[in-house]
PDB file of N, CA and C in Angstrom:
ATOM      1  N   UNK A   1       1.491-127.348 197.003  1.00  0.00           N
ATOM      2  CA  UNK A   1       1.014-126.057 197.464  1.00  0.00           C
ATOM      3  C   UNK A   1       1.774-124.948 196.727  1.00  0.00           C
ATOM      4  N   UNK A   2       1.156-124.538 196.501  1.00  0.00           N
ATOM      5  CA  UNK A   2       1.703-122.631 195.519  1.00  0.00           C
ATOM      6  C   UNK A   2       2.163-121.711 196.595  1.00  0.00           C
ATOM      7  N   UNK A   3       3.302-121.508 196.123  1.00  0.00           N
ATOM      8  CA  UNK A   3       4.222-120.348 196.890  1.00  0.00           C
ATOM      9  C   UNK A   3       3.621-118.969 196.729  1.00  0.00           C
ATOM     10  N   UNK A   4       2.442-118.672 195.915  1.00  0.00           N
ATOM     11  CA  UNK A   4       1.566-117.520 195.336  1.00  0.00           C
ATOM     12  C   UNK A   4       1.021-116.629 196.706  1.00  0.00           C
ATOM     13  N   UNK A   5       0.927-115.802 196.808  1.00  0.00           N
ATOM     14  CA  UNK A   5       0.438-114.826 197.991  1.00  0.00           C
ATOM     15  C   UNK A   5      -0.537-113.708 197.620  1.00  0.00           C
ATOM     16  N   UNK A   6      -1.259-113.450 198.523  1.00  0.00           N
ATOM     17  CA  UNK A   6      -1.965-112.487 198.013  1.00  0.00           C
ATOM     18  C   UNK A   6      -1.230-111.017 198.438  1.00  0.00           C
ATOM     19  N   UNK A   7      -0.112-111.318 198.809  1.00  0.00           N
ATOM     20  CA  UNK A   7       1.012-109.824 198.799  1.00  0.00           C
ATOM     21  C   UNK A   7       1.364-109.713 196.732  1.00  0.00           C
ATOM     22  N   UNK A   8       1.614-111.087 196.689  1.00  0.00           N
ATOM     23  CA  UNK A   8       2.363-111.050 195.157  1.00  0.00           C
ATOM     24  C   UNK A   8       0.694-110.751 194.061  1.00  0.00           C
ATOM     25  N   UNK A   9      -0.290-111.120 194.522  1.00  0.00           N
ATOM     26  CA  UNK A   9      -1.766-110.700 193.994  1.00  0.00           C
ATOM     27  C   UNK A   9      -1.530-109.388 193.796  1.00  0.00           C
ATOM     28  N   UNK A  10      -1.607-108.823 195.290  1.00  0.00           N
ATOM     29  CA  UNK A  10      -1.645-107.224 195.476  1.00  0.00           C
ATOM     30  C   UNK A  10      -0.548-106.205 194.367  1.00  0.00           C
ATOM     31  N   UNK A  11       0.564-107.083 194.280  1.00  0.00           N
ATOM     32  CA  UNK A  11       1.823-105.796 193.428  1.00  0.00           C
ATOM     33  C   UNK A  11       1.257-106.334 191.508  1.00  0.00           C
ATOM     34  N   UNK A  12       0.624-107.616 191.598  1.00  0.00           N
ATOM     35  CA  UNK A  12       0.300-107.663 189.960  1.00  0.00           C
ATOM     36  C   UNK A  12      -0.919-106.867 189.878  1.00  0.00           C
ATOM     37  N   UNK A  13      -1.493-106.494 190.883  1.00  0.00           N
ATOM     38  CA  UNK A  13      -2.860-105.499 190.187  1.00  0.00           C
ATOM     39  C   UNK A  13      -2.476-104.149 190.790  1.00  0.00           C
ATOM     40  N   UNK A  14      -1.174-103.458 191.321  1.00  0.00           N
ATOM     41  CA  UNK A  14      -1.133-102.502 191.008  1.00  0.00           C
ATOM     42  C   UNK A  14      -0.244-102.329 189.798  1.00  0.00           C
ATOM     43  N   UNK A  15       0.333-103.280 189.279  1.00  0.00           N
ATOM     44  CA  UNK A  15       1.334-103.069 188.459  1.00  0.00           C
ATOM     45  C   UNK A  15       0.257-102.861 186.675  1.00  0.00           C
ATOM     46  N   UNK A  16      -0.185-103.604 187.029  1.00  0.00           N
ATOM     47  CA  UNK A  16      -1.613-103.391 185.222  1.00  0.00           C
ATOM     48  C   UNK A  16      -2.727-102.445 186.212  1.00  0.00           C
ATOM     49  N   UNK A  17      -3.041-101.870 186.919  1.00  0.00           N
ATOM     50  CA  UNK A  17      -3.815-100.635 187.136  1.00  0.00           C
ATOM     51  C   UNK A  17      -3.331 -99.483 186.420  1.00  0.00           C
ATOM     52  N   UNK A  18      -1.995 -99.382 186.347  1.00  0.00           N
ATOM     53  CA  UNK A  18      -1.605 -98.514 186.157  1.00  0.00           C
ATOM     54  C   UNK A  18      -0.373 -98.399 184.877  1.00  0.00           C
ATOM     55  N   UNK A  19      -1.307 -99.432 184.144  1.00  0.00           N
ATOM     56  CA  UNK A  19       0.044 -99.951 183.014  1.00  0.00           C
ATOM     57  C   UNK A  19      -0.427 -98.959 181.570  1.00  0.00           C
ATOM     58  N   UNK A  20      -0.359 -99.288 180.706  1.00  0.00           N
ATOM     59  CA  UNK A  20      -0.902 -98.903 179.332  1.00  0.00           C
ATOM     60  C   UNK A  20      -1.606 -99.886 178.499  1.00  0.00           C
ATOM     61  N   UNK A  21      -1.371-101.165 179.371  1.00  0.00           N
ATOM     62  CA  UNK A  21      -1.831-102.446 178.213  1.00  0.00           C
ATOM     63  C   UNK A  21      -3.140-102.234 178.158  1.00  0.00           C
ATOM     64  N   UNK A  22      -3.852-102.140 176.822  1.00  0.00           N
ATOM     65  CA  UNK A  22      -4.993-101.548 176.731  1.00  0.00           C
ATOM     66  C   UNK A  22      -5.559-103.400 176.995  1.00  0.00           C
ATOM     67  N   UNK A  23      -4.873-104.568 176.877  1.00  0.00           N
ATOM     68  CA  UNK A  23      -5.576-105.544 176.918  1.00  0.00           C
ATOM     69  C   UNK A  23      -5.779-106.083 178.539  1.00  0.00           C
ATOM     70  N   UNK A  24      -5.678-105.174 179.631  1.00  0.00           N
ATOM     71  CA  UNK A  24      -5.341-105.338 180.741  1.00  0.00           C
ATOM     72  C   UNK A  24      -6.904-105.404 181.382  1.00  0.00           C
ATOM     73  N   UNK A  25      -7.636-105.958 181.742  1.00  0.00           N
ATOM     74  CA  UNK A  25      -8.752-106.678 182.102  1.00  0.00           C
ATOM     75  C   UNK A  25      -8.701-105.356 183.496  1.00  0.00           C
ATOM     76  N   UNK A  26      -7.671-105.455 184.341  1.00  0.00           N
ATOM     77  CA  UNK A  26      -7.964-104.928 186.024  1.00  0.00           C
ATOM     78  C   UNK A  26      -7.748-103.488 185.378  1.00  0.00           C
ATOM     79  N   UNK A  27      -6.950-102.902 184.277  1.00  0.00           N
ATOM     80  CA  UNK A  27      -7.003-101.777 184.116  1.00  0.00           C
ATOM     81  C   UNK A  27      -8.205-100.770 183.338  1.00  0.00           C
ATOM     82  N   UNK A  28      -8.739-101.863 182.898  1.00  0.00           N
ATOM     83  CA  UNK A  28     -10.174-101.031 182.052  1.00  0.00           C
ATOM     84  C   UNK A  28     -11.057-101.299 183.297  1.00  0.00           C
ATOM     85  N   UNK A  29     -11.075-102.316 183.960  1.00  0.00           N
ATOM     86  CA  UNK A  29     -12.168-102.467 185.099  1.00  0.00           C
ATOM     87  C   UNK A  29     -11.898-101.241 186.189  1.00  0.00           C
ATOM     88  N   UNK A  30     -10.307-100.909 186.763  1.00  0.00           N
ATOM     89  CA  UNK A  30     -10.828 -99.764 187.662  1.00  0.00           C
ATOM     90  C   UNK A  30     -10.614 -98.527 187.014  1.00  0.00           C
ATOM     91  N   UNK A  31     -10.919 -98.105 185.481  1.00  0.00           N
ATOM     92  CA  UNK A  31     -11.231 -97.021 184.561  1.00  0.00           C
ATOM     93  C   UNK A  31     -12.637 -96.744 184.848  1.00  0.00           C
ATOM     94  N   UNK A  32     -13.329 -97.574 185.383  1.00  0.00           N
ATOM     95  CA  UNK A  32     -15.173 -97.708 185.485  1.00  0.00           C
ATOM     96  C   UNK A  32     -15.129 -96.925 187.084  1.00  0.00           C
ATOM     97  N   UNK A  33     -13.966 -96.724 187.805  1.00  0.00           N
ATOM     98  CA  UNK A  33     -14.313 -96.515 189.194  1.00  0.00           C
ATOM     99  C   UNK A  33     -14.254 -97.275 189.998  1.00  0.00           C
ATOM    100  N   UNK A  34     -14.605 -96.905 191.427  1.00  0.00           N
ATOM    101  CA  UNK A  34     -14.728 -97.382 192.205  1.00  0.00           C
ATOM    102  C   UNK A  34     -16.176 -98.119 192.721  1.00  0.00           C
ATOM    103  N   UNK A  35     -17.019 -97.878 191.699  1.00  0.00           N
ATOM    104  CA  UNK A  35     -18.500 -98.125 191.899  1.00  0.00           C
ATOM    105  C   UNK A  35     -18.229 -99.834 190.952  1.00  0.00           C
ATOM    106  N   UNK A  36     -17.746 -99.589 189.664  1.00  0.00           N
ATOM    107  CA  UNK A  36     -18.204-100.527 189.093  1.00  0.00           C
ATOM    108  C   UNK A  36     -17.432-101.971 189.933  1.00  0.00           C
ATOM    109  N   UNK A  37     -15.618-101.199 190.731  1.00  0.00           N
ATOM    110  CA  UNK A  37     -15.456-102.439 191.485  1.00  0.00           C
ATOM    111  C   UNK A  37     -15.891-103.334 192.404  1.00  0.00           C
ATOM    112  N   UNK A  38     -16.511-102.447 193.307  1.00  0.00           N
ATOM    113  CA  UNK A  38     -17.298-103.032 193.998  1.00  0.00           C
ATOM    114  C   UNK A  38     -18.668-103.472 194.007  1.00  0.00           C
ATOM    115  N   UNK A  39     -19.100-103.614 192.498  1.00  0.00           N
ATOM    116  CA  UNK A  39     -20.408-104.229 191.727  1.00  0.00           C
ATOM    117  C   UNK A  39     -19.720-104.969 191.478  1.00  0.00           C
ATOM    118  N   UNK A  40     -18.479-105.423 191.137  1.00  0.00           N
ATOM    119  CA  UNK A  40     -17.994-106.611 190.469  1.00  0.00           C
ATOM    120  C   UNK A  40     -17.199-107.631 191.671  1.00  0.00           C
ATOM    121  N   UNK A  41     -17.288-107.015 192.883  1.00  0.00           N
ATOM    122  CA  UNK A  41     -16.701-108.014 194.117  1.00  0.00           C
ATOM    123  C   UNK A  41     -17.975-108.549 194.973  1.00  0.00           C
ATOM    124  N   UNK A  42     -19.159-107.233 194.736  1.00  0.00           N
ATOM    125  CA  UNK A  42     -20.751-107.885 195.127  1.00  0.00           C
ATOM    126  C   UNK A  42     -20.624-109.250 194.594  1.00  0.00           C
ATOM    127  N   UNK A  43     -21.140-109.100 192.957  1.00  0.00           N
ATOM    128  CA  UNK A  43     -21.277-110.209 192.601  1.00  0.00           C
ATOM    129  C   UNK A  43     -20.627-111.812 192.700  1.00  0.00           C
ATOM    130  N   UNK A  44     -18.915-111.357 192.691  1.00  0.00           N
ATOM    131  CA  UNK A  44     -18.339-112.476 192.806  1.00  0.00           C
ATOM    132  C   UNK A  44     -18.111-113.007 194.652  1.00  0.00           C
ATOM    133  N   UNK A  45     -19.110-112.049 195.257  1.00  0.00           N
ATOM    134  CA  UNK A  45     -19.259-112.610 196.723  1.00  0.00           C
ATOM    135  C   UNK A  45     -20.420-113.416 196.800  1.00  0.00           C
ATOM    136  N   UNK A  46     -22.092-113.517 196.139  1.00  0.00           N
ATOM    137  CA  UNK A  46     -22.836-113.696 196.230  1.00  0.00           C
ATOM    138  C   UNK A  46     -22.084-115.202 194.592  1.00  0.00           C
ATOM    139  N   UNK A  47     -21.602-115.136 193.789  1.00  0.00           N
ATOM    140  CA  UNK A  47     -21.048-116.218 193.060  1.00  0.00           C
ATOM    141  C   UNK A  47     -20.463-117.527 194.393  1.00  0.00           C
ATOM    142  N   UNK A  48     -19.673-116.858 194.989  1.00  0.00           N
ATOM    143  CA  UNK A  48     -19.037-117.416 196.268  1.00  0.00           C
ATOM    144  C   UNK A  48     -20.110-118.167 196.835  1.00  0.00           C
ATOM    145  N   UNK A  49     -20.779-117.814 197.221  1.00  0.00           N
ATOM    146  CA  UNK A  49     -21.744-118.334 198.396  1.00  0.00           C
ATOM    147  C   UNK A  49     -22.963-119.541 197.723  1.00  0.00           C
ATOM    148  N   UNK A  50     -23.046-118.997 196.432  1.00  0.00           N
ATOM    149  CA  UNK A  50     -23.935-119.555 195.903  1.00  0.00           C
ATOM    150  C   UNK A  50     -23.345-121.796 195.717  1.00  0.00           C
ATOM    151  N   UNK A  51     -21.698-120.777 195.059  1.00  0.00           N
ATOM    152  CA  UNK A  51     -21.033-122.559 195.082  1.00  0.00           C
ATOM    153  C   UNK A  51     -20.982-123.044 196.634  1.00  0.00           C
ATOM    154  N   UNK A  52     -20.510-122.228 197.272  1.00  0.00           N
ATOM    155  CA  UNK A  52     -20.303-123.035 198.800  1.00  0.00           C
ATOM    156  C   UNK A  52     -21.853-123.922 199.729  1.00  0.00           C
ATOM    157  N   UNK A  53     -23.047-122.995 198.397  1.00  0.00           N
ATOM    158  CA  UNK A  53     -24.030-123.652 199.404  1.00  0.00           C
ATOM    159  C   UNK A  53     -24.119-124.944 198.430  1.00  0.00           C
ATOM    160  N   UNK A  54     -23.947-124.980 197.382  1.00  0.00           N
ATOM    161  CA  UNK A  54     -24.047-126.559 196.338  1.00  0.00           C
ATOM    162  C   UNK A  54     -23.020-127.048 196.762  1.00  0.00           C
ATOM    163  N   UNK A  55     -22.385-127.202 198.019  1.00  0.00           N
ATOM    164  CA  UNK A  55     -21.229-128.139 198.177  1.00  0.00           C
ATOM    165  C   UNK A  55     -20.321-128.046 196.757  1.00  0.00           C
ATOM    166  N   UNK A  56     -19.889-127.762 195.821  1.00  0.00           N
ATOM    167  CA  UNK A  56     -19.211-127.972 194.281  1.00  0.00           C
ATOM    168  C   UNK A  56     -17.812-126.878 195.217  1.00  0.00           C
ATOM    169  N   UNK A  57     -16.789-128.030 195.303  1.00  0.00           N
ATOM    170  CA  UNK A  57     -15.455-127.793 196.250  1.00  0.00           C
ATOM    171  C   UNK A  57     -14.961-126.866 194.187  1.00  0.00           C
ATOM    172  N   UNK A  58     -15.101-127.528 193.214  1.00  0.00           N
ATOM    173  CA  UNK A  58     -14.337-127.116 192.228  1.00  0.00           C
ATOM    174  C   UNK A  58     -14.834-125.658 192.047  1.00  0.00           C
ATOM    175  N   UNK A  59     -15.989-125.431 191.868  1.00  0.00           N
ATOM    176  CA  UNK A  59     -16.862-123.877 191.718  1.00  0.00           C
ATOM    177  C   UNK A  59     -16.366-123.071 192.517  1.00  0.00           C
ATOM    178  N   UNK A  60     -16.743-123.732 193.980  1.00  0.00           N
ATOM    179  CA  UNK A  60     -16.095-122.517 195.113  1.00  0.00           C
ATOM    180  C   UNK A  60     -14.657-122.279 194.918  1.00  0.00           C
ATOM    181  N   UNK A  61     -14.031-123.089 194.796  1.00  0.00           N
ATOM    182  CA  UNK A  61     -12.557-122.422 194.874  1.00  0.00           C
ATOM    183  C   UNK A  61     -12.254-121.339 193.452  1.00  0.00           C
ATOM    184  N   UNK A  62     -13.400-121.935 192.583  1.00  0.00           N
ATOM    185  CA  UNK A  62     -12.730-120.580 191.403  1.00  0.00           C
ATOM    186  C   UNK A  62     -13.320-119.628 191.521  1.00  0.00           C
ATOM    187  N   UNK A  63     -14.367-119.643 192.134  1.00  0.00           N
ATOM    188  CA  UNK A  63     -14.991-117.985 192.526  1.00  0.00           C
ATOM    189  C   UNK A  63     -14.518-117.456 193.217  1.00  0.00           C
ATOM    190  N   UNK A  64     -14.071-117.937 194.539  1.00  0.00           N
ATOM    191  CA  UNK A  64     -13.404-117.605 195.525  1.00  0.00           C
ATOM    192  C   UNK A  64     -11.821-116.768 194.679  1.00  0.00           C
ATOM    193  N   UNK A  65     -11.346-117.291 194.446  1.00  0.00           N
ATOM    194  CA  UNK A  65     -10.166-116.824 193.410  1.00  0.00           C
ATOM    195  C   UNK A  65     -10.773-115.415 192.945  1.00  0.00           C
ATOM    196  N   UNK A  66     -12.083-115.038 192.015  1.00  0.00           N
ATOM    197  CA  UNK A  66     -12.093-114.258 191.392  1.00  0.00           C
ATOM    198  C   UNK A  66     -12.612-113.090 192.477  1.00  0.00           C
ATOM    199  N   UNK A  67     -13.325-114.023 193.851  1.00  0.00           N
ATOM    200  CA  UNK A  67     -13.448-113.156 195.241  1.00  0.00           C
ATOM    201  C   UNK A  67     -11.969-112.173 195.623  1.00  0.00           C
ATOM    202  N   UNK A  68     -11.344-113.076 195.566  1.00  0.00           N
ATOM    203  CA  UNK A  68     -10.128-112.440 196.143  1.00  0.00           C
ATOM    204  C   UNK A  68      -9.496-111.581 195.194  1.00  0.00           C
ATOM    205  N   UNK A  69      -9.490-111.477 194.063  1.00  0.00           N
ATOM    206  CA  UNK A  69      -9.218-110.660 192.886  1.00  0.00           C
ATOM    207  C   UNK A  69      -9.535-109.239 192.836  1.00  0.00           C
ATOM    208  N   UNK A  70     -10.972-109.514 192.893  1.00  0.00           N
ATOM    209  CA  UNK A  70     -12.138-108.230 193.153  1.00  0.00           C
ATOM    210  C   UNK A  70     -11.757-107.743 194.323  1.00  0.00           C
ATOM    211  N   UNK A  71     -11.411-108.647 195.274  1.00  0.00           N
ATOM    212  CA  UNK A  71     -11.330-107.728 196.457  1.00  0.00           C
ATOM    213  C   UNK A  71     -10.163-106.908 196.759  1.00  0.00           C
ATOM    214  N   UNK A  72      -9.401-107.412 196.300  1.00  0.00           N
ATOM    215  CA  UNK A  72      -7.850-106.317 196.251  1.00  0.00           C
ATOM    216  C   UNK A  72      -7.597-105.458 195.120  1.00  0.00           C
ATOM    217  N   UNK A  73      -8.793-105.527 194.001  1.00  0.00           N
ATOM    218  CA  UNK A  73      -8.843-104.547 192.955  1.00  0.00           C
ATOM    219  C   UNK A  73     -10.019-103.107 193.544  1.00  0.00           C
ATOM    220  N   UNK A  74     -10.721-103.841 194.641  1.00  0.00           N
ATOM    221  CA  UNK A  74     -11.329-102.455 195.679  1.00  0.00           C
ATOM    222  C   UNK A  74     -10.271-101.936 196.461  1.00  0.00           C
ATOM    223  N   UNK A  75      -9.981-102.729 197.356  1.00  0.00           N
ATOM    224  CA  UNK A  75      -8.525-102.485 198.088  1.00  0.00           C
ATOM    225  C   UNK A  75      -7.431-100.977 197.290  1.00  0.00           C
ATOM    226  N   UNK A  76      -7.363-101.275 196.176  1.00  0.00           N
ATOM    227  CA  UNK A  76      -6.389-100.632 195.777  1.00  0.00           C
ATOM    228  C   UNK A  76      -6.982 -99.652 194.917  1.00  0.00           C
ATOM    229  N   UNK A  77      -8.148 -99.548 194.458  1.00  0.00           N
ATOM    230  CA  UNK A  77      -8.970 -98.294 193.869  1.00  0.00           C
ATOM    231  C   UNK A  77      -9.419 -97.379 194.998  1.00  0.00           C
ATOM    232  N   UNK A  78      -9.199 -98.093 196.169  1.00  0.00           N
ATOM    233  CA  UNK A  78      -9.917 -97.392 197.751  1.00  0.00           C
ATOM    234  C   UNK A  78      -8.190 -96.810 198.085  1.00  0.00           C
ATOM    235  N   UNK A  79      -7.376 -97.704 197.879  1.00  0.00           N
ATOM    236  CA  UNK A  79      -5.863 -96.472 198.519  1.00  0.00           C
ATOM    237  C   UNK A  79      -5.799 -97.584 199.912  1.00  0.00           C
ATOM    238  N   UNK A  80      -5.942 -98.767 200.166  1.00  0.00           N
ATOM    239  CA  UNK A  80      -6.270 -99.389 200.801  1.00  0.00           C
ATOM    240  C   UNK A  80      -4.982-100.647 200.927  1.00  0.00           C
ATOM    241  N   UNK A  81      -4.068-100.567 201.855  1.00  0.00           N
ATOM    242  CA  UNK A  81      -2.905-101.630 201.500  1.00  0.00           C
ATOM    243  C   UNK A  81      -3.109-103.034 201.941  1.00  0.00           C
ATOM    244  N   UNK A  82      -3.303-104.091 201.716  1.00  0.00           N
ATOM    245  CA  UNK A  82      -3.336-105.830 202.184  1.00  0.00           C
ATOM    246  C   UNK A  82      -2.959-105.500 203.117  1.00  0.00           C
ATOM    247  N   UNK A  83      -1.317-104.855 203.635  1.00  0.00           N
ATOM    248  CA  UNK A  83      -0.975-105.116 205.195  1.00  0.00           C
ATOM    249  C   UNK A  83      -1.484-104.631 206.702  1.00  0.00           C
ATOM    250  N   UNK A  84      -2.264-103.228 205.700  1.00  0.00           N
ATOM    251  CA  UNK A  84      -3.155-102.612 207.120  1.00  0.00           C
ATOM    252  C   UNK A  84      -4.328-103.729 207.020  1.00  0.00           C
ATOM    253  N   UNK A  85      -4.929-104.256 205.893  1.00  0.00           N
ATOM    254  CA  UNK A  85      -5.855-105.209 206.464  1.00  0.00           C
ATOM    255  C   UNK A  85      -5.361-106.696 207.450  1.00  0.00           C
ATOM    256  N   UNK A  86      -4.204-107.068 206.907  1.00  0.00           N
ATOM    257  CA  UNK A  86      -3.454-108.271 207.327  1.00  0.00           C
ATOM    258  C   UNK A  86      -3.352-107.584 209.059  1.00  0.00           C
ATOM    259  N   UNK A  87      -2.494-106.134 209.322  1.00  0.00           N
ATOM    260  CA  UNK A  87      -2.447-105.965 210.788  1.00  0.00           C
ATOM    261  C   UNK A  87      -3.739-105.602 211.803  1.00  0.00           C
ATOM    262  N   UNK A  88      -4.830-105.477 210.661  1.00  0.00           N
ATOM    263  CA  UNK A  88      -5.918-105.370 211.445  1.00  0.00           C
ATOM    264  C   UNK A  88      -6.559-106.796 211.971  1.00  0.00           C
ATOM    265  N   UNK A  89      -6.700-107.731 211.139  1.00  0.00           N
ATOM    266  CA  UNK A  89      -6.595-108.910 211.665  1.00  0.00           C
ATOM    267  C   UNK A  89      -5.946-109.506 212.696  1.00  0.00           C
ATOM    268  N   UNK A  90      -4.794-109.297 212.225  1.00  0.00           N
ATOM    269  CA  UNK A  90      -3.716-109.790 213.855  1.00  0.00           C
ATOM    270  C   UNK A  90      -4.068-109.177 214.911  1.00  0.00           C
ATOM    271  N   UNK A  91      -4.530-107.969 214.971  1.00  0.00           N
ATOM    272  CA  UNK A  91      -4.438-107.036 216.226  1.00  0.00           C
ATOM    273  C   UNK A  91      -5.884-107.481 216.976  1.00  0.00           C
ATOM    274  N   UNK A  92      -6.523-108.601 216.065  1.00  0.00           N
ATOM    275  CA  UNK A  92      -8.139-108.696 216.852  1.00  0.00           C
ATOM    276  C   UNK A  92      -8.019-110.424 217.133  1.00  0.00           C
ATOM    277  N   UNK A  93      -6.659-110.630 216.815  1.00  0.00           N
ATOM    278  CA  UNK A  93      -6.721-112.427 216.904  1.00  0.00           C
ATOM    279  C   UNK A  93      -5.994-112.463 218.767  1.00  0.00           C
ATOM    280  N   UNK A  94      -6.027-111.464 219.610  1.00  0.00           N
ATOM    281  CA  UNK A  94      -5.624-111.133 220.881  1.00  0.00           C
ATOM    282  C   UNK A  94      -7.195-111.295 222.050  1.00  0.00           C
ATOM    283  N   UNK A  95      -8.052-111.664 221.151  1.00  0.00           N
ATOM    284  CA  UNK A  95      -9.237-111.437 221.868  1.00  0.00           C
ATOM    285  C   UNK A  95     -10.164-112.705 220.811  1.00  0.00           C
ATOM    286  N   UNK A  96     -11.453-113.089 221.434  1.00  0.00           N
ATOM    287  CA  UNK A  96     -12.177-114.214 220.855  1.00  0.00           C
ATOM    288  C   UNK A  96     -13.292-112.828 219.890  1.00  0.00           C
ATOM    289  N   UNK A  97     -13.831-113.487 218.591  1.00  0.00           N
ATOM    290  CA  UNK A  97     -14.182-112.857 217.874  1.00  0.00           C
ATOM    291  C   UNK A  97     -15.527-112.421 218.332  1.00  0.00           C
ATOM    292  N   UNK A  98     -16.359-113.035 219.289  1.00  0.00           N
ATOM    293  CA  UNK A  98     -17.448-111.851 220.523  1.00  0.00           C
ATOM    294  C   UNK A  98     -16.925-111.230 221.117  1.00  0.00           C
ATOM    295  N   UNK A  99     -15.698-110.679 221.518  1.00  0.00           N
ATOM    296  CA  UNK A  99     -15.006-110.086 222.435  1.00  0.00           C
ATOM    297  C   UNK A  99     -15.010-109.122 221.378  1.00  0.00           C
ATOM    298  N   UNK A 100     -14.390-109.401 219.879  1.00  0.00           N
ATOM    299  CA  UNK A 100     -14.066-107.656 219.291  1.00  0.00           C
ATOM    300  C   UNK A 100     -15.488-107.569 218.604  1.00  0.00           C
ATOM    301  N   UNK A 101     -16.301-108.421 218.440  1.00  0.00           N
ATOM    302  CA  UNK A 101     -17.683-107.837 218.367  1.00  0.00           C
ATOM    303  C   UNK A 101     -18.409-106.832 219.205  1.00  0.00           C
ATOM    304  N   UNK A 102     -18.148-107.138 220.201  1.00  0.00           N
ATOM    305  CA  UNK A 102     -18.442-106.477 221.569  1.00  0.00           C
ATOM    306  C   UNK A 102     -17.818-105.429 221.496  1.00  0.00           C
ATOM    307  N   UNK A 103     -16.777-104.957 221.352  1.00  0.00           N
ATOM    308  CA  UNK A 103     -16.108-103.805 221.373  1.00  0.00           C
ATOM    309  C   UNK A 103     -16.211-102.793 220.431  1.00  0.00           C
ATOM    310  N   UNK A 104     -16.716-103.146 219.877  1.00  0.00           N
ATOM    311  CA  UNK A 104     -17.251-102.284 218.556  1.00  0.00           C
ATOM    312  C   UNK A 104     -17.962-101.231 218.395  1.00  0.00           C
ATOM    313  N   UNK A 105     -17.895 -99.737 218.745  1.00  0.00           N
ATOM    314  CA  UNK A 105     -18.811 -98.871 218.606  1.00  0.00           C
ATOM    315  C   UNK A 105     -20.185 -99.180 218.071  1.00  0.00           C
ATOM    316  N   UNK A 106     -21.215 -98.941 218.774  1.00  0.00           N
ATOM    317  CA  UNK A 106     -22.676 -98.973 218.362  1.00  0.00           C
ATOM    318  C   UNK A 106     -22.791 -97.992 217.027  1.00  0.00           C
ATOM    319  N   UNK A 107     -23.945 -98.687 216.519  1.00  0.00           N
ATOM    320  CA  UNK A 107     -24.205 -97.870 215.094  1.00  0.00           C
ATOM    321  C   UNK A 107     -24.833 -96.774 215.784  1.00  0.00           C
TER     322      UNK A 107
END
């Protein structure tokens, strides 16, 4: 098992967001905005789903990877920290997940 975290995810993509390496993949990607990131976490969500429905355990886990990539490269083009998402989680694992459905302001 990998000692890897998605805290230690989170400080390598702010650290090349904001680097100079022109060969920096996350830094030309959130140069496009905040639009093109979250066209590029669409896709690798609907990539996601697509392996998980072919059963292919090897596919899903590398999309999933590039899921989680995308998603903390929105995270952090949004101003958005892992730990307020991490304490928002905890704070709803106090109740069954129809319970904070239920609680949820109507649209």
């Amino acid at each position: 098992m990998s000692n890897f975290t998605l805290s230690d995810l989170e400080a390598i993509i702010q650290t090349r967001a904001t680097s100079d390496d022109e060969m920096s993949y996350t830094r030309k990607l959130m140069n496009k905005g905040v639009g093109k990131c979250a066209q590029k976490l669409g896709e690798e969500a609907v990539e996601s789903v697509i392996a998980a429905m072919k059963s292919d355990k090897a596919e899903l886990t590398s999309e999933t990877a590039d899921l989680l990539y995308h998603l903390l490269v929105v995270l952090n083009i949004s101003g958005v920290k892992l730990d307020d998402v991490m304490l928002e989680l905890a704070n709803r694992t106090g109740q069954t997940g129809l319970q904070e459905k239920a609680s949820r302001p109507a649209d």
